[in-house]
Protein backbone atom coordinates (compact mmCIF):
# COMPACT_ATOMS: atom_id res chain seq x y z
CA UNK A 1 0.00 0.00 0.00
CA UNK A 2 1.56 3.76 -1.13
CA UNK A 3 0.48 7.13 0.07
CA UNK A 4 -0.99 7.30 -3.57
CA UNK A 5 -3.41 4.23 -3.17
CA UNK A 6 -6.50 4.92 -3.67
CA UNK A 7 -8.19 2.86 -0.62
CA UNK A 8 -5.85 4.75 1.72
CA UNK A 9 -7.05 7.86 -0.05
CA UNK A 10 -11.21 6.52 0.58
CA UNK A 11 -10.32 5.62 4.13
CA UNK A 12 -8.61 9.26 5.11
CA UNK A 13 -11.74 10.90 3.45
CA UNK A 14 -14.23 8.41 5.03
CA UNK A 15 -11.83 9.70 8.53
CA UNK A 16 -12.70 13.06 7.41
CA UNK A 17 -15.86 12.59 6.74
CA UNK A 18 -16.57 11.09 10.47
CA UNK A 19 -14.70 13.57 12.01
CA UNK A 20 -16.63 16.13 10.62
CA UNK A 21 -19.79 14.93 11.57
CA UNK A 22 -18.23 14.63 14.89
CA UNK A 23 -17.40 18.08 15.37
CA UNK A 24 -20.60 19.72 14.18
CA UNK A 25 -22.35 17.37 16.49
CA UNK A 26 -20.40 18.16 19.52
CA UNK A 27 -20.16 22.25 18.11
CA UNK A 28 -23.96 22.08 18.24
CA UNK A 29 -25.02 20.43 21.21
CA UNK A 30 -22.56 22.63 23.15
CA UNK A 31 -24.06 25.81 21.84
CA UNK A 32 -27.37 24.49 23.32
CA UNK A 33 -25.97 23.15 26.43
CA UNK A 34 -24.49 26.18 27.59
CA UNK A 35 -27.12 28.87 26.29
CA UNK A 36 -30.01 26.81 28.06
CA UNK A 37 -28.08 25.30 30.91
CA UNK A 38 -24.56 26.50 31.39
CA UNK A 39 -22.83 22.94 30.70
CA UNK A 40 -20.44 22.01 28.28
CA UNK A 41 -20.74 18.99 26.54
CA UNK A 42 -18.14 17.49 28.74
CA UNK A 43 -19.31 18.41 31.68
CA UNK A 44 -23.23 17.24 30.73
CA UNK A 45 -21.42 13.50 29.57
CA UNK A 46 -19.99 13.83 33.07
CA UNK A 47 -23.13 14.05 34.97
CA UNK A 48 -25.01 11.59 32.79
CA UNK A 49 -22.76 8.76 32.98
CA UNK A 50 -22.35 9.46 36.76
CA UNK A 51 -25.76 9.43 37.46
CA UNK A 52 -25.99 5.97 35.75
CA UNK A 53 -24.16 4.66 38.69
CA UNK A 54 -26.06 2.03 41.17
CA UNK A 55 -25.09 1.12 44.95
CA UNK A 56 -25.21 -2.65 43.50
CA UNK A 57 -21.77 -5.05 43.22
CA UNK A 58 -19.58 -2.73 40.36
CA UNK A 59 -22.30 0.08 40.22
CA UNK A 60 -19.32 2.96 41.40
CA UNK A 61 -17.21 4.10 38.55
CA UNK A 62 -13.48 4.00 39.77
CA UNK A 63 -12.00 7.71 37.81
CA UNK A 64 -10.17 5.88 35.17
CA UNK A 65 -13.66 3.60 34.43
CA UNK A 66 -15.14 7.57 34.35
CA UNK A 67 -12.52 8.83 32.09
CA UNK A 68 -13.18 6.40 29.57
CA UNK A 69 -16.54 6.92 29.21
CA UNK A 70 -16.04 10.28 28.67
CA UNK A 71 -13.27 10.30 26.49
CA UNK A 72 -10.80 12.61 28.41
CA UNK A 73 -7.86 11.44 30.23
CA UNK A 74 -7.58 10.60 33.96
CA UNK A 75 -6.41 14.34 34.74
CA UNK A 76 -8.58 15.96 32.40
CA UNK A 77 -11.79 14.31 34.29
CA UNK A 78 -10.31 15.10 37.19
CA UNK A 79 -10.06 18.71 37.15
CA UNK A 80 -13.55 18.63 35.65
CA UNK A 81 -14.98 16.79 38.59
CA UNK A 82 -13.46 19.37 40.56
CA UNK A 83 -15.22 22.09 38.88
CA UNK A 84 -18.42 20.37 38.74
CA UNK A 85 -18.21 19.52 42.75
CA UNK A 86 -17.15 23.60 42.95
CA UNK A 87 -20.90 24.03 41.28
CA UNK A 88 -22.11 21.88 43.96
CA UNK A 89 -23.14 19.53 41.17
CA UNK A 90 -20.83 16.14 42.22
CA UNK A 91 -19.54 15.04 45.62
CA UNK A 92 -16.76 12.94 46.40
CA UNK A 93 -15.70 10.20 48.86
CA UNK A 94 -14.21 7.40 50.26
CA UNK A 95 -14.73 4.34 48.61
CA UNK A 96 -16.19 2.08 52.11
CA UNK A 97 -14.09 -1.05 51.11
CA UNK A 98 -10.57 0.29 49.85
CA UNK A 99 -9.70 3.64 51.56
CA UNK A 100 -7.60 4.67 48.54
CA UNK A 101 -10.58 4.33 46.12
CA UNK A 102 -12.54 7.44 45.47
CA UNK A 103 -16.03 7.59 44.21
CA UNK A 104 -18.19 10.67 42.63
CA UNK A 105 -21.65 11.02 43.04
CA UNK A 106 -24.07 13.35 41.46
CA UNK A 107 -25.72 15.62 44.18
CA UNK A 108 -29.30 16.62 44.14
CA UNK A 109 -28.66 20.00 42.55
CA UNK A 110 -26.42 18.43 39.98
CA UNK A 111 -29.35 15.52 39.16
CA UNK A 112 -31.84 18.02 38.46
CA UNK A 113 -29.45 20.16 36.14
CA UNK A 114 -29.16 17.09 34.19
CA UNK A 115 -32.62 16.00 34.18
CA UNK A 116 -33.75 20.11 32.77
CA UNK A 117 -30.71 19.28 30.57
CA UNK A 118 -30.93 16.31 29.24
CA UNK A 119 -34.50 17.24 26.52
CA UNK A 120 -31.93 19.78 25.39
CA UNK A 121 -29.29 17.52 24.90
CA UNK A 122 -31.61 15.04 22.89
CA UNK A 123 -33.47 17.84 21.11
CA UNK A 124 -29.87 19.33 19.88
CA UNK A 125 -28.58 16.03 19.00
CA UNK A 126 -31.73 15.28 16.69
CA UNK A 127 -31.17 19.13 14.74
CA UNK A 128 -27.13 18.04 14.37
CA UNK A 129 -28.17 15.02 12.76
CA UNK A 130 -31.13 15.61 11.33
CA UNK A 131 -29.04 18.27 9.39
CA UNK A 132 -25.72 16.32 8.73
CA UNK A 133 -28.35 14.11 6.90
CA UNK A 134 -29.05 16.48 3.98
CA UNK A 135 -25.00 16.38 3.00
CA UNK A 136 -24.28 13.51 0.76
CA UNK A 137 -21.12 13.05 2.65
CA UNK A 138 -22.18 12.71 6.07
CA UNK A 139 -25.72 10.95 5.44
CA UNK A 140 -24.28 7.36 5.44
CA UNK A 141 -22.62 8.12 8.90
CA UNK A 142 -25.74 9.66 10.00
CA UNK A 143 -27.55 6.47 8.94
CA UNK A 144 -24.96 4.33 10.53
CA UNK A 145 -25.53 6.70 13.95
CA UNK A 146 -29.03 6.02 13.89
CA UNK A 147 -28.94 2.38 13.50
CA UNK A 148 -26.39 1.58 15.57
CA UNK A 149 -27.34 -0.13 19.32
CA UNK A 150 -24.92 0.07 21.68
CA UNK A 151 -25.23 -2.41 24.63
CA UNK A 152 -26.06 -0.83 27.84
């Protein structure tokens, strides 16, 4: 395979292609988040896979389970559960059976930002794709979105 060959060529435009869709995705659900509710994508992910969470065997998220699911590294998620639990919107603590584990929990505030939230979120994300569908390029991806089922 060369630089020139043309599958290499179709798979770095089918890369584009996705990461385009990607971006006005995130671009557009971010304008919505923080005009309606003051959240940043990031921080809404944050709060919804958090309050996900159960008191059942493996329901706590250890911070590197946390920053996976939320794409950012282990510092990154860090500093923004530290700004979230600065809102008031995520506690900490102690994890009861290993002392050096620590667990995050969505607070009461922070549940009921998500819960106005989350309508906007799902409205937002139907407008991004609903219009990424009408360009040729991204309307297989969008297709591919819609059909998709992740397990839970």
């Amino acid at each position: 395979m060369t630089a020139t060959d043309p599958a290499l060529t179709a798979l770095a435009q089918s890369w584009c292609a996705l990461s385009l869709l990607h971006g006005r995705i995130e671009a557009h659900l971010e304008r919505a988040l923080q005009s309606g509710h003051g959240l940043s994508t990031r921080e809404y992910s944050l709060l919804d896979v958090l309050s996900r969470q159960h008191d059942g065997e493996g329901g706590h998220l250890q911070m590197k389970q946390v920053a996976d699911a939320v794409v950012l590294s282990q510092s990154a998620t860090t500093r923004l559960v530290t700004r979230l639990e600065d809102r008031g919107l995520l506690s900490r603590y102690l994890c009861p059976t290993d002392r050096r584990g620590i667990y995050t929990d969505v607070t009461p505030s922070g549940a009921t930002l998500l819960e106005e939230a989350r309508p906007t979120n799902d409205a937002a994300l139907r407008e991004a794709l609903d219009a990424a569908a009408q360009n040729p390029e991204l309307a297989p991806l969008v297709q591919a979105v819609e059909t998709l089922r992740v397990p839970a």
